[in-house]
C-alpha atoms as a PDB file:
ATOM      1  CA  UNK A   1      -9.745 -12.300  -7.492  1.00  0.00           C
ATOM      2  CA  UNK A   2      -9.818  -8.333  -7.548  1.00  0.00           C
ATOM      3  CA  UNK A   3     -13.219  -6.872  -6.748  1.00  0.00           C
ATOM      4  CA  UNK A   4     -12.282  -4.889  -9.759  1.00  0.00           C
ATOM      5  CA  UNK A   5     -13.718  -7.805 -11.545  1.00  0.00           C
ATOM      6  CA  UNK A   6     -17.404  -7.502 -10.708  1.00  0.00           C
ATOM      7  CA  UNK A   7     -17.511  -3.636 -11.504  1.00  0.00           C
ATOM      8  CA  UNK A   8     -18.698  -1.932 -14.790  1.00  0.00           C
ATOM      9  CA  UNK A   9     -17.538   1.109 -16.101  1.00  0.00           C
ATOM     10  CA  UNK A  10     -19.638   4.455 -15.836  1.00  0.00           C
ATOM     11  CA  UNK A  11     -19.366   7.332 -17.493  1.00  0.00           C
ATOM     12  CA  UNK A  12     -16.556   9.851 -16.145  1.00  0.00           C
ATOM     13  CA  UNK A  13     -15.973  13.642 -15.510  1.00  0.00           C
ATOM     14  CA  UNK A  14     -13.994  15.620 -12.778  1.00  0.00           C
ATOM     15  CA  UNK A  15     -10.725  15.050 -11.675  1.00  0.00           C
ATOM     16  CA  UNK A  16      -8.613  12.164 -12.435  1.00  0.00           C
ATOM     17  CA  UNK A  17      -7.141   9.721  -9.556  1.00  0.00           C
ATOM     18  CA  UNK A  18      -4.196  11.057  -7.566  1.00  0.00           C
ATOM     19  CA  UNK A  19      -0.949   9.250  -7.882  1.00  0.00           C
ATOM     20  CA  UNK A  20      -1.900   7.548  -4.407  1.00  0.00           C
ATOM     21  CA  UNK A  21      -5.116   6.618  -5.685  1.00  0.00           C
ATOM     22  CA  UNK A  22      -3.679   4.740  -8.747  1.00  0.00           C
ATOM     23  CA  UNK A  23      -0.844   3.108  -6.863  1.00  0.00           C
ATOM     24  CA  UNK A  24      -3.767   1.543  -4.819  1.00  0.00           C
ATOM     25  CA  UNK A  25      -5.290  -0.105  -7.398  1.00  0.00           C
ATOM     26  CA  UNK A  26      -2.364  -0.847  -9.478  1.00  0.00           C
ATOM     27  CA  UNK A  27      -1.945  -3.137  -6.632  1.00  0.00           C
ATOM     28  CA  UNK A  28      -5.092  -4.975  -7.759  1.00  0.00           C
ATOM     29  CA  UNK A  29      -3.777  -4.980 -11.102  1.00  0.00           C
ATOM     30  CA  UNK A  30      -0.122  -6.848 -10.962  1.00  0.00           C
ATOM     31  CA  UNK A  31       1.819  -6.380 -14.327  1.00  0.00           C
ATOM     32  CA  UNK A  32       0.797  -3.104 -15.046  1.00  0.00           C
ATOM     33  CA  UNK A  33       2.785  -0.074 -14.453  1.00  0.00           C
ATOM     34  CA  UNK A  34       2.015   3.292 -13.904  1.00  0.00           C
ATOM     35  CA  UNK A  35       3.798   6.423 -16.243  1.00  0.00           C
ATOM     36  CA  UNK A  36       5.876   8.660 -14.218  1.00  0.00           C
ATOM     37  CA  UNK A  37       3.135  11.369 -14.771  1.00  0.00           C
ATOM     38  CA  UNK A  38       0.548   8.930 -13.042  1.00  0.00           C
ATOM     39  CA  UNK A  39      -1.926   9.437 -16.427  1.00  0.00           C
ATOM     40  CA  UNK A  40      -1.888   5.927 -17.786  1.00  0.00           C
ATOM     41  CA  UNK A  41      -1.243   2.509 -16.900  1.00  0.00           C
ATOM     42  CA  UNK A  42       0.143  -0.307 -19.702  1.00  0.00           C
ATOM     43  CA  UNK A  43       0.912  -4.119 -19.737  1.00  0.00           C
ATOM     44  CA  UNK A  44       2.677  -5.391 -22.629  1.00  0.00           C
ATOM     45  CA  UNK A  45       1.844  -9.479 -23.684  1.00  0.00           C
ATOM     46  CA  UNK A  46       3.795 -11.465 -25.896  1.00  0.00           C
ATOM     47  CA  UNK A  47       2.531 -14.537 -27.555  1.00  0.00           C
ATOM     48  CA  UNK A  48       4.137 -17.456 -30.444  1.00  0.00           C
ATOM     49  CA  UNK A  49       2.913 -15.666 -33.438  1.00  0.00           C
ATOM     50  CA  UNK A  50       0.878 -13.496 -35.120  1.00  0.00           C
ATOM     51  CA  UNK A  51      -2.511 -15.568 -34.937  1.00  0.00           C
ATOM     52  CA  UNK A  52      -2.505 -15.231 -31.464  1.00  0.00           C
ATOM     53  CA  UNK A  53      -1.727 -12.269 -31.054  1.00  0.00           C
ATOM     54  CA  UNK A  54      -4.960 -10.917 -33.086  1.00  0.00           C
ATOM     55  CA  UNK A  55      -6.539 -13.562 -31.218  1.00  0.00           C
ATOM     56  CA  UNK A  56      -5.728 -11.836 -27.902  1.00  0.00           C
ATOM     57  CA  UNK A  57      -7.044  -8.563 -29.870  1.00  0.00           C
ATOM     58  CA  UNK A  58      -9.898  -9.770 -30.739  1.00  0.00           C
ATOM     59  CA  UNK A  59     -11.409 -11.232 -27.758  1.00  0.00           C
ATOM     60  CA  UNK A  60      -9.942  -8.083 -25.419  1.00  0.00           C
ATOM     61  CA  UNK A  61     -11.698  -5.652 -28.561  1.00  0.00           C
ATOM     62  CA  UNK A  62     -15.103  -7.451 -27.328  1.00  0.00           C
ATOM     63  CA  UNK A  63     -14.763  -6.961 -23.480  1.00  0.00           C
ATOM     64  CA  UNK A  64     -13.112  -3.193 -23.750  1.00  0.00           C
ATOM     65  CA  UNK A  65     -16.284  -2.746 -26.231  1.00  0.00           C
ATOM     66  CA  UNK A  66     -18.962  -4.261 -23.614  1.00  0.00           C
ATOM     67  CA  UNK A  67     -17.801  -1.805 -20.937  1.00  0.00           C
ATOM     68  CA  UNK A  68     -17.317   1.103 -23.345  1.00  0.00           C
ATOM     69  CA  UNK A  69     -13.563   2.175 -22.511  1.00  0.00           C
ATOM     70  CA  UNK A  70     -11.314   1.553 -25.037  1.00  0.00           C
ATOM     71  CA  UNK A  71      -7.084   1.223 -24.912  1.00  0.00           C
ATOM     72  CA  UNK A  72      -4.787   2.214 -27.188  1.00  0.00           C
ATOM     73  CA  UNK A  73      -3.140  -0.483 -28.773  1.00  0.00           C
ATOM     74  CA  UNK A  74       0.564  -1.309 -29.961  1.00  0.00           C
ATOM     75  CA  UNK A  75       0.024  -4.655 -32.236  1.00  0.00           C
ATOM     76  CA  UNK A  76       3.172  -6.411 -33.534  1.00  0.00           C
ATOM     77  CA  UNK A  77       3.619  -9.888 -34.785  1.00  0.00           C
ATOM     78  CA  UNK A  78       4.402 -11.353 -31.479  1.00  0.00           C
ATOM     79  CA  UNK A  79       3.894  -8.991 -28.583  1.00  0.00           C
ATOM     80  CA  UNK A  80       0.501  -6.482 -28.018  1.00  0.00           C
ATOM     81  CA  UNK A  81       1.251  -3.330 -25.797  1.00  0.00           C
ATOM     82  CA  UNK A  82      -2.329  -2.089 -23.744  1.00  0.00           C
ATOM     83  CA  UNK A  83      -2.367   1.479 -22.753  1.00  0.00           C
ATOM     84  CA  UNK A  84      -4.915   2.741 -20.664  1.00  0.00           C
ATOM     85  CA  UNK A  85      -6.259   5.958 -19.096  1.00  0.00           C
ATOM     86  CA  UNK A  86      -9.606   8.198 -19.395  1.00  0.00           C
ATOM     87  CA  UNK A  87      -9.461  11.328 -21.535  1.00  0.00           C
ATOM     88  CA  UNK A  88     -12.875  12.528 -19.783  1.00  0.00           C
ATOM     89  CA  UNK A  89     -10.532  13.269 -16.938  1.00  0.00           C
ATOM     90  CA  UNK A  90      -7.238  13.966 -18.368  1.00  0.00           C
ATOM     91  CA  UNK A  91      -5.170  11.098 -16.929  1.00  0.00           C
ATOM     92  CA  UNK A  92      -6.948   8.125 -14.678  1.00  0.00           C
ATOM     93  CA  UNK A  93      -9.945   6.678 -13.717  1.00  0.00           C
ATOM     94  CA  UNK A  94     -11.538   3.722 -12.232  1.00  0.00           C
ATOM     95  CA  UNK A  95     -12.369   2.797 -15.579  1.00  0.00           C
ATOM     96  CA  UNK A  96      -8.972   1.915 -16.657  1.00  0.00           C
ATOM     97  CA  UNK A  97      -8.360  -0.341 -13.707  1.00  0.00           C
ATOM     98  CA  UNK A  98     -11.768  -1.843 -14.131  1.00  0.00           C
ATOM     99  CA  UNK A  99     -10.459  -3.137 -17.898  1.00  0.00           C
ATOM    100  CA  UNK A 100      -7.082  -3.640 -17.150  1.00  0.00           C
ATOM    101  CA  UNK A 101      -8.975  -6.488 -14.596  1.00  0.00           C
ATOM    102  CA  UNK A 102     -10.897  -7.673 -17.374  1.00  0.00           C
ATOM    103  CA  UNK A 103      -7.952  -8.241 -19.421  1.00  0.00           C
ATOM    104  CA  UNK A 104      -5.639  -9.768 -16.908  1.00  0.00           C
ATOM    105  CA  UNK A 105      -8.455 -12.563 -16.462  1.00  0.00           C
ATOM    106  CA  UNK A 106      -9.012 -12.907 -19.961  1.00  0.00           C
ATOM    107  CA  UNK A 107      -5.291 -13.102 -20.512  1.00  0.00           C
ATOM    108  CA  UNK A 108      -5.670 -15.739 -17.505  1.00  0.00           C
ATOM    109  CA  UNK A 109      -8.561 -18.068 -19.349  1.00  0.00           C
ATOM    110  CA  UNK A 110      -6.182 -18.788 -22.100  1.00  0.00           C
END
């Protein structure tokens, strides 16, 4: 389990994480990949049908909500595309490695 887990986000200013920085934690964080301009990180799921899909949504809406960082989202019938990075900071934080966490054991639960 990723210590990643057990953190919360915090609000974020300054400068984003270097591209050694995020290639450290994208360690913690297998499945994800990293943008050649080391900004954002994104993990694409794909599921049997629509239903769970949204279901997937849904519950990953409520933990992205509790920590106050939100994705953007690509939602199609069968697949759901999760794009992370902090805008605060122009690129990446902690933040979006603390979610991306959060996900992959949510993903893991079901």
């Amino acid at each position: 389990m990723t210590a990643l887990l057990a953190m919360s986000c915090q609000p974020r200013t300054g400068a984003a994480l270097s591209r050694a920085e995020a290639e450290q934690l994208l360690r913690e964080i297998p499945g994800w990949t990293l943008n050649d301009t080391a900004s954002e990180i994104t993990r694409t799921w794909k599921f049997a049908d629509y239903y769970e899909t949204l279901a997937f949504v849904n519950a990953l809406a409520w933990v992205v909500h509790r920590e106050d960082h939100h994705p953007e989202l690509g939602v199609s019938y069968n697949r759901c595309t999760v794009r992370f990075s902090t805008h605060s900071v122009h690129g990446l934080s902690e933040n979006d490695f603390i979610c991306a966490a959060k996900i992959d054991a949510l993903s893991a639960a079901a």
